[in-house]
Protein backbone atom coordinates (compact mmCIF):
# COMPACT_ATOMS: atom_id res chain seq x y z
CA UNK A 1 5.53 14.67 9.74
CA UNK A 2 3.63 16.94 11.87
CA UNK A 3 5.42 15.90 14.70
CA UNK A 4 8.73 16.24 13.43
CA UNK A 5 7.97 20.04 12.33
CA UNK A 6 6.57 20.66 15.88
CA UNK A 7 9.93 20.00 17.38
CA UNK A 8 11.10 22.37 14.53
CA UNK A 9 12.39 19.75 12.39
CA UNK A 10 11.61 21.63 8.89
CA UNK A 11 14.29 20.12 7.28
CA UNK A 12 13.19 16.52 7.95
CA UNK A 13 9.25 17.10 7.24
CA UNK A 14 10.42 18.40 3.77
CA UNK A 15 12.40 15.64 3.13
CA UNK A 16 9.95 13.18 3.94
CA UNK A 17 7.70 14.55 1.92
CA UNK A 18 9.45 15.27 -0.77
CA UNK A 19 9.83 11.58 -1.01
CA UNK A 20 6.25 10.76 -0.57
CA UNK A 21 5.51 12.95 -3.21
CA UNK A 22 7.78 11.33 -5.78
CA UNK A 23 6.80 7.53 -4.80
CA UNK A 24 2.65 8.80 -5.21
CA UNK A 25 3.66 10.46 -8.35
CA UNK A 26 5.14 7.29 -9.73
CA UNK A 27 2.60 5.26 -8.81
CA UNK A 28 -0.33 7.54 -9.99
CA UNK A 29 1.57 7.54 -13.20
CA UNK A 30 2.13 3.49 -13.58
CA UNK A 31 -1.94 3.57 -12.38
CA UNK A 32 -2.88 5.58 -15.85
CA UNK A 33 -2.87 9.08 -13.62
CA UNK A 34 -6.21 7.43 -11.91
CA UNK A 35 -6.17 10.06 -8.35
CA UNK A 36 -8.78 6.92 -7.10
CA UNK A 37 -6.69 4.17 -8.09
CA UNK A 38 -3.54 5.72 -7.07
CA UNK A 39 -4.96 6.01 -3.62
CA UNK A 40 -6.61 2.56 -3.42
CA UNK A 41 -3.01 1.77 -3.98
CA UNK A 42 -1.41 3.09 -1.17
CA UNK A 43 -4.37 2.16 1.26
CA UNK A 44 -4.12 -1.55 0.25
CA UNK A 45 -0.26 -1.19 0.91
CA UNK A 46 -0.64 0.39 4.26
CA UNK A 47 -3.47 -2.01 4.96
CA UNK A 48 -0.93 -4.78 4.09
CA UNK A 49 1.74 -3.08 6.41
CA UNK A 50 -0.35 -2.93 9.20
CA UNK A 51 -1.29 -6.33 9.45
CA UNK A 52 2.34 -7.37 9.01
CA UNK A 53 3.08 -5.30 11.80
CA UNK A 54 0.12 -6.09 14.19
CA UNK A 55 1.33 -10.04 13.42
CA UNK A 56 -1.91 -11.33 11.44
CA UNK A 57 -1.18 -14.71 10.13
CA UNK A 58 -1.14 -14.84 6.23
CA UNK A 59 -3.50 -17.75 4.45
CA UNK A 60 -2.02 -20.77 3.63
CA UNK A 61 -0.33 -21.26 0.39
CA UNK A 62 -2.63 -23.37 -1.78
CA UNK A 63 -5.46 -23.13 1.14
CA UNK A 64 -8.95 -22.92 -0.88
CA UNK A 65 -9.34 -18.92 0.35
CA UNK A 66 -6.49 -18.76 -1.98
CA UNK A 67 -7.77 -20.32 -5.28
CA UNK A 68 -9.46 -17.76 -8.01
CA UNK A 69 -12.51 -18.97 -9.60
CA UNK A 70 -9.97 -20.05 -12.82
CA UNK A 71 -7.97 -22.38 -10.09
CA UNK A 72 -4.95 -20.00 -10.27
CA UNK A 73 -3.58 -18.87 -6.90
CA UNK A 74 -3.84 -15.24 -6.29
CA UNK A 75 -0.66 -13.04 -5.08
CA UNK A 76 -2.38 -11.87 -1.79
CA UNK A 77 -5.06 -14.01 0.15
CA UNK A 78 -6.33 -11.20 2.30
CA UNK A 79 -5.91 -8.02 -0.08
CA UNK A 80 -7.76 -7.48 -3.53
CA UNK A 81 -5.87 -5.96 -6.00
CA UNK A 82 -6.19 -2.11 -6.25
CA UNK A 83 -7.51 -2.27 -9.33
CA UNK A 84 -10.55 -4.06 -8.24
């Protein structure tokens, strides 16, 4: 955003984070209104989105990095949840 309002872009940088603001704020709320949790949140997520983007191979579906101590298969093989 920063670099938007530098090339005088005031209109976007609000917008943007105008959005932001509502998507934390529904979060935080779904998280109990935890400020920690909410942001553990979004740092898993961008976590997650980065290695998407940088092309890091996902575990294997059923692979044994996958099972839970109970045998079920978690969600995510690479990210804890954010309540953890």
């Amino acid at each position: 955003m920063a670099s938007v309002v530098a090339q005088g872009e005031d209109l976007i940088g609000g917008v943007v984070r105008a959005g932001w603001m509502k998507n934390w704020e529904t979060v935080h709320l779904v998280l109990g209104a935890d400020a920690d949790r909410t942001a553990r949140c979004f740092a898993f997520g961008m976590l997650g989105n980065t290695l998407t983007a940088i092309g890091l191979p996902q575990a294997r579906e059923g692979s044994q990095e996958d099972r839970m101590p109970s045998g079920r298969t978690r969600l995510s093989a690479r990210l804890p949840h954010p309540a953890a």
